[in-house]
Protein backbone atom coordinates (compact mmCIF):
# COMPACT_ATOMS: atom_id res chain seq x y z
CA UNK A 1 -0.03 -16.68 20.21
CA UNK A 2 3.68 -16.15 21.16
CA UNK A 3 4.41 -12.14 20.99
CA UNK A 4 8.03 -11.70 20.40
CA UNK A 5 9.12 -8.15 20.75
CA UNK A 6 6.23 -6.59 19.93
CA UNK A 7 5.46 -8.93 16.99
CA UNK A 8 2.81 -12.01 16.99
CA UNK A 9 5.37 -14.93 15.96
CA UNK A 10 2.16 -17.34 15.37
CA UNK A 11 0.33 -14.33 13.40
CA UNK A 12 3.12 -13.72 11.19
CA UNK A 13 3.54 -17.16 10.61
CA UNK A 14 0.77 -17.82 9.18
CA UNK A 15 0.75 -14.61 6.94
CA UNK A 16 3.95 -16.55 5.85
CA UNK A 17 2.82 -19.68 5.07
CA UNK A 18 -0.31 -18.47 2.97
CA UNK A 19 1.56 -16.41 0.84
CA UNK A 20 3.90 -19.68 0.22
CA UNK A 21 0.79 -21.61 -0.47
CA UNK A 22 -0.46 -18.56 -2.75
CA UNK A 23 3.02 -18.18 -4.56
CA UNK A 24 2.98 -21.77 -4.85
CA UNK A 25 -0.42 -22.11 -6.76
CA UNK A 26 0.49 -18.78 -8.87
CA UNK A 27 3.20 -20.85 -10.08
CA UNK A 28 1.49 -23.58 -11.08
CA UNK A 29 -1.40 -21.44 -12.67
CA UNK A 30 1.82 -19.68 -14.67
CA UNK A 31 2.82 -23.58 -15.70
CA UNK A 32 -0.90 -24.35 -16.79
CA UNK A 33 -0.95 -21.00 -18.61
CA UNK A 34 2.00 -21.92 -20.33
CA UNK A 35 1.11 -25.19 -21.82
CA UNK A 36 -1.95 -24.27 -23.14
CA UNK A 37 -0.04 -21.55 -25.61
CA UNK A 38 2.29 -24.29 -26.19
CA UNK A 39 -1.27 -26.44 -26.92
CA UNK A 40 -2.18 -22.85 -29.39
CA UNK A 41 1.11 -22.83 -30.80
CA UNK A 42 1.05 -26.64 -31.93
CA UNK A 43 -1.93 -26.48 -33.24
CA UNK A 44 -1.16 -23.53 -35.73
CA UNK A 45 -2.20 -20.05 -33.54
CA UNK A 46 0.19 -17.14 -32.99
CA UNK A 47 0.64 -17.18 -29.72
CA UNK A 48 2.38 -13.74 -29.70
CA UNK A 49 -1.13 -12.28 -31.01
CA UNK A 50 -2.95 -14.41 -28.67
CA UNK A 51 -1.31 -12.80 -25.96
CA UNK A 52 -2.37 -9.35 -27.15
CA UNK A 53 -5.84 -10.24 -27.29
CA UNK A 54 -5.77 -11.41 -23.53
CA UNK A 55 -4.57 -8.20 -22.40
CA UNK A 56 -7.08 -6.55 -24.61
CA UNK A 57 -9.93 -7.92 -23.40
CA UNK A 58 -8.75 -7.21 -19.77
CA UNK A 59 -9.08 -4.05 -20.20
CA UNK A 60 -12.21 -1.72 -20.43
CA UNK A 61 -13.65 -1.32 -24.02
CA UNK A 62 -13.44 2.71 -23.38
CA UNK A 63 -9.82 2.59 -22.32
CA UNK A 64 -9.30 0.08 -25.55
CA UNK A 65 -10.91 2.36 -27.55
CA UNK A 66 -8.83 5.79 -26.31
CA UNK A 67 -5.23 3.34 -26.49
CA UNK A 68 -6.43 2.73 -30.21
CA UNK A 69 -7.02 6.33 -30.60
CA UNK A 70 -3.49 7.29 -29.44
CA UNK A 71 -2.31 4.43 -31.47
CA UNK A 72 -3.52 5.50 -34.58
CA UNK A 73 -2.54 8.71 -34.10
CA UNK A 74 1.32 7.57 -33.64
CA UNK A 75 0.88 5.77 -36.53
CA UNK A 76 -0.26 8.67 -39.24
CA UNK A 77 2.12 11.08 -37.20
CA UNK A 78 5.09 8.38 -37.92
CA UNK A 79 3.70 7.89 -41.13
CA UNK A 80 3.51 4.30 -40.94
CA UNK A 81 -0.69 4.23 -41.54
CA UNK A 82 -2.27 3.05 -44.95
CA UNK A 83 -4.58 4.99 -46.83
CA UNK A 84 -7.39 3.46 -45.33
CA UNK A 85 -6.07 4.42 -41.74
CA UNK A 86 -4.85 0.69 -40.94
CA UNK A 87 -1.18 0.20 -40.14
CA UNK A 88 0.73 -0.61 -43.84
């Protein structure tokens, strides 16, 4: 390992190169990602709603369930909820 001022040139290096490598296959994930909404889309899904329920389910139910909450208190405050407590 060559040490260069104080810093491990070989080290850093290969911190370097793995987070190439890493950006690399995060890119290609991102394509892969991509084509299967594209594969949704084509074969009649909303993709914008699909997208919602992804980041839904990453979430905890409990934190779901209090972001619901809050929501549907926006909603009544804004008056935009139906009688039923749905959005209109």
């Amino acid at each position: 390992m060559v040490d260069t001022g104080g810093v491990a040139a070989d080290q850093l290096r290969a911190f370097i190169e793995r987070v190439e490598r890493l950006e690399e296959e995060k890119k290609v994930i991102a394509d892969d990602i991509k084509d299967v909404y594209a594969e949704a889309k084509g074969n009649g899904f909303d993709v914008k709603v699909m997208r919602k329920i992804v980041s839904m389910r990453k979430r905890k139910p409990h934190e779901r369930e209090e972001e619901e909450a809050v929501m549907d208190l926006y909603l009544h405050a804004l008056g935009m909820a139906g009688p039923s407590g749905d959005p209109e």
